[in-house]
Protein backbone atom coordinates (compact mmCIF):
# COMPACT_ATOMS: atom_id res chain seq x y z
CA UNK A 1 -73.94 -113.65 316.66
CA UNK A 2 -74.12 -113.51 313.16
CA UNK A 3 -73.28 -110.40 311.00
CA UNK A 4 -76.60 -109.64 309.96
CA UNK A 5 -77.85 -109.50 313.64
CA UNK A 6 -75.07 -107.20 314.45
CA UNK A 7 -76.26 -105.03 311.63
CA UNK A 8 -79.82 -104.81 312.74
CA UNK A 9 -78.99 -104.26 315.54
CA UNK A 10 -76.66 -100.95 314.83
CA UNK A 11 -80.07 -100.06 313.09
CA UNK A 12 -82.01 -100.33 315.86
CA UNK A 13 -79.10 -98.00 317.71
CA UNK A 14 -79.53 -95.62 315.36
CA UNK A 15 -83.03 -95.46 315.66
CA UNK A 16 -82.94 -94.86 319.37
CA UNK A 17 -80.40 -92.49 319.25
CA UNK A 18 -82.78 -90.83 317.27
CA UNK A 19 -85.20 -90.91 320.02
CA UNK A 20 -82.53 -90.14 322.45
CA UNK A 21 -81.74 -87.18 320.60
CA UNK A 22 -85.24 -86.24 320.31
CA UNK A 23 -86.44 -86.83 323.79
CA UNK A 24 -83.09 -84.98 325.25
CA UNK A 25 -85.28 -81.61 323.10
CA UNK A 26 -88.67 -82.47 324.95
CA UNK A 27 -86.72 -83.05 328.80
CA UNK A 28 -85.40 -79.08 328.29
CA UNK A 29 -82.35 -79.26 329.41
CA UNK A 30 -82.83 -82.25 332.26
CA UNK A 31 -85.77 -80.28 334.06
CA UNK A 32 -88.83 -82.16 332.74
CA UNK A 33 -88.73 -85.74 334.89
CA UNK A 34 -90.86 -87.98 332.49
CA UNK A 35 -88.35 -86.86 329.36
CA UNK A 36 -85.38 -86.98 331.19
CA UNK A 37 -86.25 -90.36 332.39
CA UNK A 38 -87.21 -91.34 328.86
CA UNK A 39 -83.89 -89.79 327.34
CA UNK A 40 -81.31 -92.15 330.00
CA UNK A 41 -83.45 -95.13 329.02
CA UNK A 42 -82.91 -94.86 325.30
CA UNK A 43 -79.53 -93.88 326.02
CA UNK A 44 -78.44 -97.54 327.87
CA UNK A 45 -80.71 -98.74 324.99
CA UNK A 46 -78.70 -97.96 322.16
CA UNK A 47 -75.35 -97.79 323.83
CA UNK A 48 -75.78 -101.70 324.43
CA UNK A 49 -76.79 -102.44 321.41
CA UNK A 50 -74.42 -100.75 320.02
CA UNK A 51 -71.83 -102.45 322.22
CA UNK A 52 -73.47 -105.69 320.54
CA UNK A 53 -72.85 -105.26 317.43
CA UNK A 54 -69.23 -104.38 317.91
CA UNK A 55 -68.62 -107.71 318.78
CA UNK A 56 -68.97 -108.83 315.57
CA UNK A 57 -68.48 -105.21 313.20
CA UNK A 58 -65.62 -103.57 312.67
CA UNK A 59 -65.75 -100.68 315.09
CA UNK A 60 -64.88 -97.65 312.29
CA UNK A 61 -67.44 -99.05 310.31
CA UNK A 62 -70.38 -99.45 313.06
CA UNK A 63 -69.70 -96.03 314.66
CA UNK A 64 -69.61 -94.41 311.14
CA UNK A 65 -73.09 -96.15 310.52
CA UNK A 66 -74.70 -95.61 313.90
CA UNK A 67 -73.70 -91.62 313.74
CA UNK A 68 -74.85 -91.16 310.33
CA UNK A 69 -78.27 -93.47 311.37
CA UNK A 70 -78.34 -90.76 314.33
CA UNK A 71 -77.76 -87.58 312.50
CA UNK A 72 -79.98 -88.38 309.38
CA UNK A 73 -82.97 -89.17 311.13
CA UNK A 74 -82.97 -86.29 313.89
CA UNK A 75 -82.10 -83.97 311.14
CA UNK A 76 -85.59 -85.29 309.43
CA UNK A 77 -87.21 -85.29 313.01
CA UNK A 78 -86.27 -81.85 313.51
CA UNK A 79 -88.17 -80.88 310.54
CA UNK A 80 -91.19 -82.50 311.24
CA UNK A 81 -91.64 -82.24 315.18
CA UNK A 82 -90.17 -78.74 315.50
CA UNK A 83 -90.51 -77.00 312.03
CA UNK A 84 -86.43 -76.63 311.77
CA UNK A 85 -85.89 -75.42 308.19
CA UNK A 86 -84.84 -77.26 305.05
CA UNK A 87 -82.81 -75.88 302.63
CA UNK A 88 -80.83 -77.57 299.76
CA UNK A 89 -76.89 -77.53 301.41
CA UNK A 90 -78.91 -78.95 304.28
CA UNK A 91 -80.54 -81.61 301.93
CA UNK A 92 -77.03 -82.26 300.30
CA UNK A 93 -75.16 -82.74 303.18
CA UNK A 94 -78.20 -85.36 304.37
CA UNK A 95 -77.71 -87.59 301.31
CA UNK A 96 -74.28 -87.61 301.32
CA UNK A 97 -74.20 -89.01 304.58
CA UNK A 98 -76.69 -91.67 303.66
CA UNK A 99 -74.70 -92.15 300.76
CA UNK A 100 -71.78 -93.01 302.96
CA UNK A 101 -73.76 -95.49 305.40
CA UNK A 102 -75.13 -97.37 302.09
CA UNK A 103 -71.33 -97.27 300.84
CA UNK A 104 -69.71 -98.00 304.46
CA UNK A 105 -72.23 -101.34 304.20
CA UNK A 106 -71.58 -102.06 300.91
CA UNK A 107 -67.79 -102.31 301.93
């Protein structure tokens, strides 16, 4: 696999651990089926990609990028599906850890 599969890839993981994260805030807690069911689906999803892409990225690396994919975009999500508030540590924090992805793949 070459290295810019592997990085798309740990995109796409990112991305559905977005969704993972998201859907795990619709299944409340495991009780609503069709969520739940949804939420274990993207979870083997982006664990094996994820598991891809290791075999060619260095693992600090990936995992750095994957959480920071993860936390960036459900922190945005949050906002949007479920009104969480915005405020500008909140922002800050956000852009430094896209700054750190954008470094961590400049590296």
């Amino acid at each position: 696999m070459s290295p810019s599969l592997a990085w798309m890839m740990l995109v796409i993981a990112g991305a559905l651990d977005v969704g993972w994260a998201i859907s795990m805030k619709y299944a409340e807690g495991y009780t609503r089926i069709g969520w739940s069911i949804v939420s274990l689906v993207l979870l083997a999803a982006f664990v094996f990609l994820l598991g891809r892409a290791l075999r060619v990225l260095e693992v600090g690396v990936a995992y750095s990028v994957w959480t920071g994919i993860g936390a960036a975009g459900t922190f945005v999500m949050g906002i949007v599906l479920f009104g969480e508030t915005l405020s500008a540590m909140k922002l800050a924090g956000i852009v430094l850890v896209l700054m750190g992805i954008v470094a961590l793949k400049l590296a």
